[in-house]
Every structure is written in structure tokens, then in C-alpha cells.
Protein backbone atom coordinates (compact mmCIF):
# COMPACT_ATOMS: atom_id res chain seq x y z
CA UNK A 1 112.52 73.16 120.64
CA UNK A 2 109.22 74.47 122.63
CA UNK A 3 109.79 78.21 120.86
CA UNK A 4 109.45 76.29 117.84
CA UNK A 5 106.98 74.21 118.23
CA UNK A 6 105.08 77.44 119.31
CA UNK A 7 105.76 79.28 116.35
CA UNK A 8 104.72 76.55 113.86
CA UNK A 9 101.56 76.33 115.89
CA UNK A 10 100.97 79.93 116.09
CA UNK A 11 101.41 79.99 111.69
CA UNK A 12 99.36 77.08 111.81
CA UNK A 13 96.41 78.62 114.02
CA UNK A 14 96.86 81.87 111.89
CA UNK A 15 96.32 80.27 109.03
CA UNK A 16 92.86 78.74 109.80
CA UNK A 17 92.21 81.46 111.30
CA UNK A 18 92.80 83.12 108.01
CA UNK A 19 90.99 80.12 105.84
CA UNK A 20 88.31 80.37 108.26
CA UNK A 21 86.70 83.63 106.91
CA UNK A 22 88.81 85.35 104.39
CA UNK A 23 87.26 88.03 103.79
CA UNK A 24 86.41 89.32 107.63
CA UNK A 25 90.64 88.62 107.70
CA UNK A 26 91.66 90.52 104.60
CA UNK A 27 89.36 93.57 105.69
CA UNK A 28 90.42 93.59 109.03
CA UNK A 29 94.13 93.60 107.89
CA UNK A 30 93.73 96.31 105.00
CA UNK A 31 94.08 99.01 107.58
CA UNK A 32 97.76 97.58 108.29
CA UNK A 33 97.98 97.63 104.53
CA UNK A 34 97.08 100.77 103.81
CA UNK A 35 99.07 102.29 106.65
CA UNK A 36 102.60 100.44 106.05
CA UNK A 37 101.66 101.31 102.60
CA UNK A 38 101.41 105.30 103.36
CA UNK A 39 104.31 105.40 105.77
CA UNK A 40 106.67 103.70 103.49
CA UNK A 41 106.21 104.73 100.43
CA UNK A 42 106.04 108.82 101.75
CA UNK A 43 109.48 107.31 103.37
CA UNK A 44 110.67 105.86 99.61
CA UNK A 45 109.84 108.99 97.73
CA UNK A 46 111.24 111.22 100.09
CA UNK A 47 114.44 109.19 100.13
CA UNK A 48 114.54 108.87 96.93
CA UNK A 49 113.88 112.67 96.22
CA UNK A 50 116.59 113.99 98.63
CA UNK A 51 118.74 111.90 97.23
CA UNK A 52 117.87 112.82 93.65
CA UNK A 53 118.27 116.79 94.96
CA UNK A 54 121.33 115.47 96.36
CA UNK A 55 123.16 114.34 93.66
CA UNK A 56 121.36 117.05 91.40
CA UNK A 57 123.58 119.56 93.48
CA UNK A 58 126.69 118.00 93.58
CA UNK A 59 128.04 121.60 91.79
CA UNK A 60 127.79 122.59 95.55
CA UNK A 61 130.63 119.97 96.44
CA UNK A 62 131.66 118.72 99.60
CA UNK A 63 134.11 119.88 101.94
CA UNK A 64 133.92 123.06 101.06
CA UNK A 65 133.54 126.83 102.08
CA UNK A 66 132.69 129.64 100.06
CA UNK A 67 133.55 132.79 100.79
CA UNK A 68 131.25 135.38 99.81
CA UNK A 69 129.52 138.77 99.94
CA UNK A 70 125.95 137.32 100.29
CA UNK A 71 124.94 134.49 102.94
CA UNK A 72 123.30 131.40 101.76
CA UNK A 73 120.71 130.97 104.25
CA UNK A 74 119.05 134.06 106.47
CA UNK A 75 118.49 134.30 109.77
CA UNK A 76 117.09 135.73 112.85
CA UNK A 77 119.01 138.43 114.24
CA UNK A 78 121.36 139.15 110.91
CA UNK A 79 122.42 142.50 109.42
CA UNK A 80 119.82 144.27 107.22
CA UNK A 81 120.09 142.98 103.71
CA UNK A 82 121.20 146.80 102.73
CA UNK A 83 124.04 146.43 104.36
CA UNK A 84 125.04 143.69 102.67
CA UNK A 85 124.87 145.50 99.45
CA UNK A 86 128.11 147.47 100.80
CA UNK A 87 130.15 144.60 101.53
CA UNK A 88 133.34 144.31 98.78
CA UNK A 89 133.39 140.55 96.91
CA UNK A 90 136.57 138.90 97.63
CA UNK A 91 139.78 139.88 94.66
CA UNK A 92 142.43 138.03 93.36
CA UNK A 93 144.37 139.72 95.83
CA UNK A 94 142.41 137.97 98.49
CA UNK A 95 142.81 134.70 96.87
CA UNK A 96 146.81 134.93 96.18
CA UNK A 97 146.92 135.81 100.27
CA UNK A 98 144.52 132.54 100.80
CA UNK A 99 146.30 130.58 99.05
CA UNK A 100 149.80 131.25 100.57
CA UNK A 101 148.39 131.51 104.48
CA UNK A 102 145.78 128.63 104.66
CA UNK A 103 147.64 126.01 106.63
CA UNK A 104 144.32 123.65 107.16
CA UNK A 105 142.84 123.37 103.04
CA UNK A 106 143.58 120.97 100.33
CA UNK A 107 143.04 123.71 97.66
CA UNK A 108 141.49 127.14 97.31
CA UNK A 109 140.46 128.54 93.80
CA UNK A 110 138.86 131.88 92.66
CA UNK A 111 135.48 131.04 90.66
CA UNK A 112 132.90 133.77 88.72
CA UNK A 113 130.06 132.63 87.30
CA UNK A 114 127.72 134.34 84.76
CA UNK A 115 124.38 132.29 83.19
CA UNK A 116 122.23 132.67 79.83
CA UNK A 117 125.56 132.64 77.70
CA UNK A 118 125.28 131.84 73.77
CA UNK A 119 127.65 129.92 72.42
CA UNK A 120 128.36 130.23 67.86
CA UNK A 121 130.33 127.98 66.27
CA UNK A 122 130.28 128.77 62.46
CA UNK A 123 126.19 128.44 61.94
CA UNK A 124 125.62 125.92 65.29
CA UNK A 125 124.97 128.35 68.45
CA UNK A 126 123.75 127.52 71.66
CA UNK A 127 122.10 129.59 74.41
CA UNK A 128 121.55 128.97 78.31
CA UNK A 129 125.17 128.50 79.02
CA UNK A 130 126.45 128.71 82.18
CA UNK A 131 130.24 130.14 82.00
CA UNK A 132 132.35 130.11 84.75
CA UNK A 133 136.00 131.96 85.06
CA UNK A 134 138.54 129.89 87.31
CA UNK A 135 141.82 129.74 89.02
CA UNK A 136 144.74 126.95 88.55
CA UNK A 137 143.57 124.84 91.26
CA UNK A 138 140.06 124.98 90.67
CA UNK A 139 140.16 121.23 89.53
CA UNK A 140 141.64 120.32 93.35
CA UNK A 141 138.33 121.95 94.65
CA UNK A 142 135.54 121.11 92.16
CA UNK A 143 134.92 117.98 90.40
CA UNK A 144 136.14 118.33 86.67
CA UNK A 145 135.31 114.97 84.64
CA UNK A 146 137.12 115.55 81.26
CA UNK A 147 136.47 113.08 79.17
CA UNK A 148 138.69 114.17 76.13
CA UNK A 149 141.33 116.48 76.40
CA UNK A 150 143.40 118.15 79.53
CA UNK A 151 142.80 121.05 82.11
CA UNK A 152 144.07 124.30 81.82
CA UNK A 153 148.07 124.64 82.46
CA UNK A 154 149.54 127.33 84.61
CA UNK A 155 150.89 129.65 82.10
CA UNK A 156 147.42 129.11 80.14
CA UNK A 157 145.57 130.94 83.31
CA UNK A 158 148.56 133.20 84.37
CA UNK A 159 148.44 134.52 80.72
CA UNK A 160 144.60 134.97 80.65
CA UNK A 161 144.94 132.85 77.56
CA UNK A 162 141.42 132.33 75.71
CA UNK A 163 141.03 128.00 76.07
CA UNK A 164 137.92 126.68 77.10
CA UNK A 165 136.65 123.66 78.52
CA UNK A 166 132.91 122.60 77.52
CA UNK A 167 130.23 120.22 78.65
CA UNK A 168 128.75 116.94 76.75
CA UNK A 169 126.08 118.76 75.56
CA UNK A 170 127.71 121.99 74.55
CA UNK A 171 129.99 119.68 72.58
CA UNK A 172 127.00 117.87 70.91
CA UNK A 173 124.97 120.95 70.05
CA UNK A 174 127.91 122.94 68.26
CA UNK A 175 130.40 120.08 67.33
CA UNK A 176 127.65 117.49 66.17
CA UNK A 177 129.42 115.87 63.67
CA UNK A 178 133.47 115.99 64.40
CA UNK A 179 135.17 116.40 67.50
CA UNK A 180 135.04 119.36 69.57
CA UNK A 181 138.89 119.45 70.87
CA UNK A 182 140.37 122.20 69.32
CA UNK A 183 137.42 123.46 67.43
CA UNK A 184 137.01 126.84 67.65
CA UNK A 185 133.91 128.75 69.75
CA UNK A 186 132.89 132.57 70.28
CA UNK A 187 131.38 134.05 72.87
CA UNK A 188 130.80 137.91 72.75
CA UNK A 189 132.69 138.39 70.25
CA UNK A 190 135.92 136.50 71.35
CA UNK A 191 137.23 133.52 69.97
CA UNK A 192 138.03 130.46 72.18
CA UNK A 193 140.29 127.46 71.28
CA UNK A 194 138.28 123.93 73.31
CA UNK A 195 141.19 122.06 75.10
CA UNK A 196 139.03 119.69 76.99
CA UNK A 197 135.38 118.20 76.98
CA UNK A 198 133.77 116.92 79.99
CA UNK A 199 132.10 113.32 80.77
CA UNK A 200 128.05 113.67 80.02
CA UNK A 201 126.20 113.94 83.14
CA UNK A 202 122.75 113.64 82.50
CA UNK A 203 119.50 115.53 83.38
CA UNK A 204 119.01 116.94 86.98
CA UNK A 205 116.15 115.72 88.50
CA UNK A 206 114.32 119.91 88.51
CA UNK A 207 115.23 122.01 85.04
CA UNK A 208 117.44 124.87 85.50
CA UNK A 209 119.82 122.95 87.76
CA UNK A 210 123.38 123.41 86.64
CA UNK A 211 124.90 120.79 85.34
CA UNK A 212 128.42 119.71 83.81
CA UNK A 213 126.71 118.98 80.53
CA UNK A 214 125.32 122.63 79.87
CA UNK A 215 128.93 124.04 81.83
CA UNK A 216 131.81 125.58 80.73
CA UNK A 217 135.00 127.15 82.04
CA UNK A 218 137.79 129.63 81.26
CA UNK A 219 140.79 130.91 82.70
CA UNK A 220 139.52 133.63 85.09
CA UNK A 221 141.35 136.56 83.73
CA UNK A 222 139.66 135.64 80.02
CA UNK A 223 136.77 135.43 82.24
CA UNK A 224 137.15 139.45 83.40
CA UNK A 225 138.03 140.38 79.95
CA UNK A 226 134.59 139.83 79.19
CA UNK A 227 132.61 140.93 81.79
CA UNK A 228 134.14 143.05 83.76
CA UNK A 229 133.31 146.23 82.22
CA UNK A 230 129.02 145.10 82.50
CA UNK A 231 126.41 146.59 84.75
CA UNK A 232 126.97 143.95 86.86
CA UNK A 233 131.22 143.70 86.58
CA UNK A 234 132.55 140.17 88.03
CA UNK A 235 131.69 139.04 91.55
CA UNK A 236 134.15 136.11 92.49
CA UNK A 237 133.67 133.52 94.96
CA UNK A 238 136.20 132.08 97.04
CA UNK A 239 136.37 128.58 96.95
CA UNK A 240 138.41 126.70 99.91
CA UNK A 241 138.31 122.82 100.52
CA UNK A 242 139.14 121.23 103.98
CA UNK A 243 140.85 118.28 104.61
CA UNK A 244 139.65 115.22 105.27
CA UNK A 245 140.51 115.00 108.93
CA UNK A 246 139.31 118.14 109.69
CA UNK A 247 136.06 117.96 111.61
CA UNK A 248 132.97 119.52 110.23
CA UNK A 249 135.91 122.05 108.72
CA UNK A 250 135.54 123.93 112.28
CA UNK A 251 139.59 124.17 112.35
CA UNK A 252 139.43 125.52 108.34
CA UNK A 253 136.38 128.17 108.98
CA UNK A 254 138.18 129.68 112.06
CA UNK A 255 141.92 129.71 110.11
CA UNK A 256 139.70 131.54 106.96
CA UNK A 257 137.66 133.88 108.88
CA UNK A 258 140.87 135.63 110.76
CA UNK A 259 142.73 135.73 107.68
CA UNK A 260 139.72 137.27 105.69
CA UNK A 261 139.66 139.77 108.74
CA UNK A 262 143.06 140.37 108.50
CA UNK A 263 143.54 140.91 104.88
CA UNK A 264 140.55 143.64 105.33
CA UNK A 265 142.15 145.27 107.75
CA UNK A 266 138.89 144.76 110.11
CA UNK A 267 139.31 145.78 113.84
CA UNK A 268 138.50 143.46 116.76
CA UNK A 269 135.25 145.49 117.17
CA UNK A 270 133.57 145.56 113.90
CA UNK A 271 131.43 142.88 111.91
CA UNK A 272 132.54 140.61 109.21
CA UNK A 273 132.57 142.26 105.65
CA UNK A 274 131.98 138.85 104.40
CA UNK A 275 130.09 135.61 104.26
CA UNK A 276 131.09 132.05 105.00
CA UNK A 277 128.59 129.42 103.67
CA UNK A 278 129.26 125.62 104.04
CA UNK A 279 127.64 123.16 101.16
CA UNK A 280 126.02 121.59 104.68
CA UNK A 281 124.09 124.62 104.70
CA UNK A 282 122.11 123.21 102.07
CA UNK A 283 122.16 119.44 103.19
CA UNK A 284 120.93 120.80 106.17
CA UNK A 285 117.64 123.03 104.97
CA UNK A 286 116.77 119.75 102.42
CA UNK A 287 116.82 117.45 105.80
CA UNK A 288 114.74 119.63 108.13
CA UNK A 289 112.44 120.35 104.58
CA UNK A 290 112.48 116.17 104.22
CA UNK A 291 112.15 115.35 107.69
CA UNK A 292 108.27 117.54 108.04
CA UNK A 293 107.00 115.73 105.07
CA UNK A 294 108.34 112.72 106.85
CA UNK A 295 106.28 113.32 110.03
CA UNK A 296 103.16 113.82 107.78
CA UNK A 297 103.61 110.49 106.36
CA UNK A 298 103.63 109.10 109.95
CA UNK A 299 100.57 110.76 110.56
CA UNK A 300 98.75 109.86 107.72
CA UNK A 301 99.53 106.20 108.20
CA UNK A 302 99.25 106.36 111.63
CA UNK A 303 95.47 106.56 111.45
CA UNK A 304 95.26 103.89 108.73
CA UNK A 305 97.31 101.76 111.16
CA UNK A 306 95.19 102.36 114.17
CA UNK A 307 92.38 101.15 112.28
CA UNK A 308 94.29 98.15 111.11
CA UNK A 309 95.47 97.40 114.85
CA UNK A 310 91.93 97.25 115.82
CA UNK A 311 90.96 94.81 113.21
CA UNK A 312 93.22 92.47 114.01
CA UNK A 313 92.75 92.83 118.00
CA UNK A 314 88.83 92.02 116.80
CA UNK A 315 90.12 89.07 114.92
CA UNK A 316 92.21 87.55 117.99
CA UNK A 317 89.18 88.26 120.40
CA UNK A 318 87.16 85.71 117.89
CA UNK A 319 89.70 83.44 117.91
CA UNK A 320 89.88 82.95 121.82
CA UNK A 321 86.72 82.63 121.84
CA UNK A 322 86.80 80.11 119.50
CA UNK A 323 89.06 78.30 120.54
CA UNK A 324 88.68 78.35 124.38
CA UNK A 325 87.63 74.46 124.37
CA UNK A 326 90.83 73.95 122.72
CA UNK A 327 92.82 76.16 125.26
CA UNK A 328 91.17 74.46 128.39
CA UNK A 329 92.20 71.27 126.78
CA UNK A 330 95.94 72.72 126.37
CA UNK A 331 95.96 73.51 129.88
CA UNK A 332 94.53 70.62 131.53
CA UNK A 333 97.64 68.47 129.87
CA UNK A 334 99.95 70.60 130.68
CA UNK A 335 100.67 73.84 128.68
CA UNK A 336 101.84 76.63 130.46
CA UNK A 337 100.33 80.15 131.14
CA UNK A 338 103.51 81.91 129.07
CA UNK A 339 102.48 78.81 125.96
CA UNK A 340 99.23 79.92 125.60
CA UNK A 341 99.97 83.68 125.77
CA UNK A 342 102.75 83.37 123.17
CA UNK A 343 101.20 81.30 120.96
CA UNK A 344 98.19 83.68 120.71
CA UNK A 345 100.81 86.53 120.51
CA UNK A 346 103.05 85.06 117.83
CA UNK A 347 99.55 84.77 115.49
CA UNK A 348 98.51 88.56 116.20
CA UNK A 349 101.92 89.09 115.18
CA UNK A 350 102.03 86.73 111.60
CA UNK A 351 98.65 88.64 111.02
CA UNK A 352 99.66 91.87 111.28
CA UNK A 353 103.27 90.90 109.06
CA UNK A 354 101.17 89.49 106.39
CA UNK A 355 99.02 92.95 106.27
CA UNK A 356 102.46 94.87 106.35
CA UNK A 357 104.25 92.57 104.05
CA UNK A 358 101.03 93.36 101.68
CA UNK A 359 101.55 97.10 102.32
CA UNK A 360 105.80 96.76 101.19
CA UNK A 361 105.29 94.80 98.26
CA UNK A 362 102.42 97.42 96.87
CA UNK A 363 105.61 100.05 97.48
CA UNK A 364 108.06 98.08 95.49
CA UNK A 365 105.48 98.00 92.66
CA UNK A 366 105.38 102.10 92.53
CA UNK A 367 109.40 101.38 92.40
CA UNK A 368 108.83 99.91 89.17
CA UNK A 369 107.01 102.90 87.70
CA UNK A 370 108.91 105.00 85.22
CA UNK A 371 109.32 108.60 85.95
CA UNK A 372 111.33 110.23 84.46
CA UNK A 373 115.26 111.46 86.32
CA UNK A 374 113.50 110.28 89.43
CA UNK A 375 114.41 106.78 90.54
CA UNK A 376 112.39 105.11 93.06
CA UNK A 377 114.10 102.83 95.21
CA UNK A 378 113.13 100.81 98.47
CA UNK A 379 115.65 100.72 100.97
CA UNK A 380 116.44 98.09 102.91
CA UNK A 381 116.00 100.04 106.03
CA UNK A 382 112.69 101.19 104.95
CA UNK A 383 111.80 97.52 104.26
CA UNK A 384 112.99 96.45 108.08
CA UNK A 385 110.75 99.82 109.23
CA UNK A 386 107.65 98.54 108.07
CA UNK A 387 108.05 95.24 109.05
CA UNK A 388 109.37 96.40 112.62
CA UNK A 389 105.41 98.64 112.42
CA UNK A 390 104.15 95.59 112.12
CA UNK A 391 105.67 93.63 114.34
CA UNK A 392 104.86 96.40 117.36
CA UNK A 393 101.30 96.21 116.10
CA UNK A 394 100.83 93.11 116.00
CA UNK A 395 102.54 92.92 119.89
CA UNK A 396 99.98 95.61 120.82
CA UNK A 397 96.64 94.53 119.35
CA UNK A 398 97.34 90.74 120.41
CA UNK A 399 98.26 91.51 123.84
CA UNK A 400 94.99 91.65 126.12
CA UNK A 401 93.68 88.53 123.88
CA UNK A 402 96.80 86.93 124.64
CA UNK A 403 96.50 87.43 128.27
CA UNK A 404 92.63 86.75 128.60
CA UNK A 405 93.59 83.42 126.52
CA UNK A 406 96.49 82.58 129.32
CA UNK A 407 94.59 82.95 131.79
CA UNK A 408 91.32 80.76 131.51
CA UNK A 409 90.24 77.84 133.56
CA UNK A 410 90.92 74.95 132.19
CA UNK A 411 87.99 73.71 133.58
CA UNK A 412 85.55 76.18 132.55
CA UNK A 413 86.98 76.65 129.27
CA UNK A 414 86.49 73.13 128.17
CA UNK A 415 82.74 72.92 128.95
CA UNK A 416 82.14 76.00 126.62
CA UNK A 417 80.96 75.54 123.25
């Protein structure tokens, strides 16, 4: 019953203190403001961004290793990038053996990709398509929404049989008034039969991102047929996903990196031929990317709430003095050294949550801002953060006053004035 009655005093006291002189209180607490303010919403956009990036690269997938001839990421202390150049990309061959031998995956699939395609369809064409050649069990490794029609059938990619599955907006652009399933579509000069259409996806939060909607996929053997006699021929990646229960993959990489070394014939002395990336390669560089800007957010409002800390020490130092008559009178009926500390405590602290509560509400506003693929949105956690600021400021600039308040003579303080 006493905490409570201390509390209630402590709004109570704020509150004059607050009615008192408004405006020396609002300036005093716009440096809280501003700083909760800066802190939180750097903390919003940033969440909000990596999340955006996030789901923008979804194509990346999760639980999942790609086997490669390039490496995702660079560093210290690897191979010279020539020698990369030298390294074979994996075959089918290397796939078939994969797929037999892997004892730790839910699913491995053979994938070639090739951007900038044009689509024709009678007189509708579209350009900037990204094709991609797969294997049977690509749809166990990769996310395929179809929305109308089926994936491709085993004899369809055995035979190298020209079907196609297309995106939303491929489907819009050359099928704009009639459905696209089994429409016909060329592409270099070969004609493909559409068998399936996938769900519509949306924008990416940065252009160029791949999407489903712009997307399309073959069988990979109609896939070679087309480009495997360019400058650039086809260069396959291995797709392998790990099962659920396997820890951060570790038991899946180790299973797929003797195997690769085996099926190359690579002695116990010599270098992998090949790369293994991880789609938490990427999670990974956006975090440590995320978590800098993150720091300068802290930094920037860490000023603005040193100010604000100040201010409202400045405020509580008025207030004892202020109130001292009223503080020797507390203590000459009674009230406790640990009353009088608390109570002047608890109002540094309501002060400095008003000045932070200020700060989050002037973030949720920004939420409410259009722009564009990016959604804005305040966490809960970031909401707790910023009040959990303001509570430690509020501790800290409140303390000493607090104290010095405790810790008057009754006597003394209710002669002053």
C-alpha cells in the first residue's frame, strides 16, 4: 500500500511540477525526445529494411546449400580469383551421384539460370525475363507457388520436353486478355506449351531483385538446348536442402563436401574444386551491415539523450529545492529516508517516460507515412527499448537529487523558504 501511495504522490508532484512552468519542463525534456526519437526510429527503419531485404530475397531460400564454382562472399586468405576461373561447374552427372548418396537432405535439384530473356507471344513480347532450367525435385528445394496449373512431371523433364511455367506478370503482359495455361510462348526461336502460372508476388523492395512474378522455368535439358552452345554455355548450380533437425546443416555440408571430393576424384592433399555457400551467408553480411548503422543510431541519440538527462536532473534539483519545507515537514512526522528518495526518484522517472513516450509516438507517426514496398512498422520490442532508455535515464538523472532530498534535516529544511 506505501509503494502506492508513493507512486501516486510521485505523478502527483510531477505533475505540478510540470504545471508549474511548462515550458522550462517541455524544453528540458525535448532532449529525451529527440533522442528516443533518433534511437528508435534508426531501430524501426532498420528493422523494417532488413526485413524488407529479407523477404525481397527469399529466391535465396532457407535451408539450403549451393554448390558452386564461385564463392558468395570473399575472404582473407582465399585462392586468387584466377584460379577460380579453372574450377569445372558441377554436371548432371554430379547431381544424379548427389542425389543417390546424400543420406542427410530433403531434396537436391540441378538449377541454371540465364537473365534479360524476351518472351513473344503472337504480337505481346516481354523482355527482362529471368529463365531458369530445373531438375524434378526442384519444387522440394525452392518455393514454387502455382496458382493455376501443375509442375512439371517426370517424363516431362527426363524427355527435355519444351513446357514452361511463368510468373503473374509474365502471364499478364503476354496473356492479357485469356488465360495463359496452355497458351503458347517462344523464346529464341522455340516454342513452349505454359503448364502452370505462379501466385503474384509483388514488387521487391530494390528494382532488379528477382522475383516469382518476372520468373520462369523449364525442364533443364530444354534449358541446355538453348544455351548451351553460347559464349557463355550453361553453368548449373547445385541445389541441396537440409533437414530440419539438422543443425546449422553442419552434418549436410560435411556429407556434400566428401562426396563432391569424391566424385572429382580429388586427393586428400589438394583444395576444393568447388564452392559451398549457405543462404546464411547472406543473412549474415545484411546483420553485421544492419547492426553498424544500428550503433550510429545509438550514437546519434546518445548525445540528444545526454542533453535530455541533464535537463531533467536540472528540473529535480529545482524541485528539492522547492520543496525542502515540504520534505522537512515529511520527515518530522515520520517519512522515511528510502520515502523521500523514492518518491523524488519515481518523478525523475515519470519525467523522463513522458519525454520518451513523446519521442515513440513521433516514430509511430513516420509508421504511418506511405512509401512505397517499404513498410514501416514499430515493434513491440523497440517500443519496450525506448521506454526501458527512459526509465535508466530517468534512474540516473534523479539519483543525486533523490539522495540530497533523503537526506535533509528535518529541522533545517522546514525553516527554509
Amino acid at each position: 500500500m506505501i509503494y502506492l501511495r508513493l507512486v501516486l504522490e510521485s505523478f502527483r508532484f510531477a505533475w505540478q511540477a510540470l504545471k508549474a512552468n511548462v515550458l522550462r519542463t517541455i524544453l528540458s525534456l525535448l532532449g529525451v525526445t529527440i533522442g528516443i526519437f533518433a534511437i528508435i526510429s534508426v531501430f524501426t527503419i532498420v528493422d523494417s529494411l532488413e526485413r524488407s531485404i529479407r523477404e525481397s530475397m527469399s529466391f535465396v531460400g532457407e535451408r539450403i546449400i549451393y554448390v558452386e564454382k564461385w564463392p558468395w562472399i570473399f575472404k582473407d586468405g582465399d585462392i586468387p580469383w584466377w584460379k577460380y576461373m579453372k574450377r569445372p561447374s558441377p554436371t548432371t552427372r554430379e547431381f544424379r551421384f548427389l542425389n543417390e548418396q546424400l543420406e542427410n537432405d530433403e531434396g537436391v535439384a540441378l538449377v541454371a539460370r540465364r537473365s534479360g530473356n524476351t518472351f513473344k507471344q503472337h504480337n505481346n513480347s516481354m523482355s527482362g525475363i529471368m529463365l531458369q532450367g530445373v531438375t524434378e525435385d526442384f519444387n522440394k528445394v525452392a518455393e514454387v507457388p502455382i496458382e493455376e496449373g501443375r509442375f512439371f512431371t517426370q517424363q516431362e523433364i527426363d524427355g527435355s520436353r519444351n513446357v514452361i511455367i511463368i510468373g503473374a506478370e509474365v502471364a499478364q503482359s503476354l496473356f492479357p486478355y485469356s488465360s495463359a495455361l496452355g497458351g503458347s510462348i517462344r523464346i529464341r526461336g522455340q516454342k513452349f506449351t505454359v503448364i502452370g502460372v505462379m501466385e503474384k508476388q509483388g514488387a521487391g523492395l530494390f528494382e532488379g531483385m528477382p522475383t516469382n512474378d518476372k520468373n520462369a522455368y523449364v525442364p533443364f535439358g530444354a534449358f541446355g538446348k538453348m544455351f548451351a552452345s553460347g559464349p557463355r554455355g550453361v553453368q548449373p548450380t547445385l541445389m541441396i536442402k537440409g533437414r530440419a533437425d539438422d543443425v546449422n546443416l553442419q552434418n549436410l555440408e560435411y556429407e556434400v563436401k566428401g562426396k563432391m571430393r569424391t566424385i572429382r576424384g580429388l586427393k586428400p592433399y589438394e583444395e576444393d574444386n568447388f564452392a559451398i555457400n549457405r543462404s546464411e551467408m547472406m543473412a549474415d553480411a545484411i546483420g553485421e551491415m544492419f547492426s553498424i548503422i544500428g550503433i550510429a543510431g545509438w550514437v546519434i541519440g546518445g548525445f540528444s539523450i545526454l542533453v535530455g538527462g541533464f535537463g531533467i536532473a536540472n528540473i529535480m534539483f529545482v524541485s528539492v529545492k522547492e520543496r525542502t519545507n515540504i520534505i522537512g515537514i515529511q520527515k518530522s512526522l515520520g517519512a522515511k529516508n528510502f520515502f523521500i528518495l523514492f518518491q523524488f526518484l519515481f518523478e525523475s522517472v515519470f519525467l523522463s517516460l513522458i519525454g520518451g513516450g513523446v519521442g515513440i509516438l513521433l516514430v509511430s507517426l513516420i509508421t504511418l507515412i506511405p512509401m512505397g514496398s517499404l513498410e514501416i512498422i514499430l515493434t513491440p520490442g523497440n517500443i519496450l527499448l525506448g521506454l526501458g532508455v527512459s526509465v535508466v535515464i530517468g534512474v540516473l538523472s534523479g539519483i543525486i537529487p533523490a539522495v540530497i532530498a533523503s537526506h535533509l534535516d528535518p529541522v533545517i529544511a522546514i525553516r527554509s523558504k
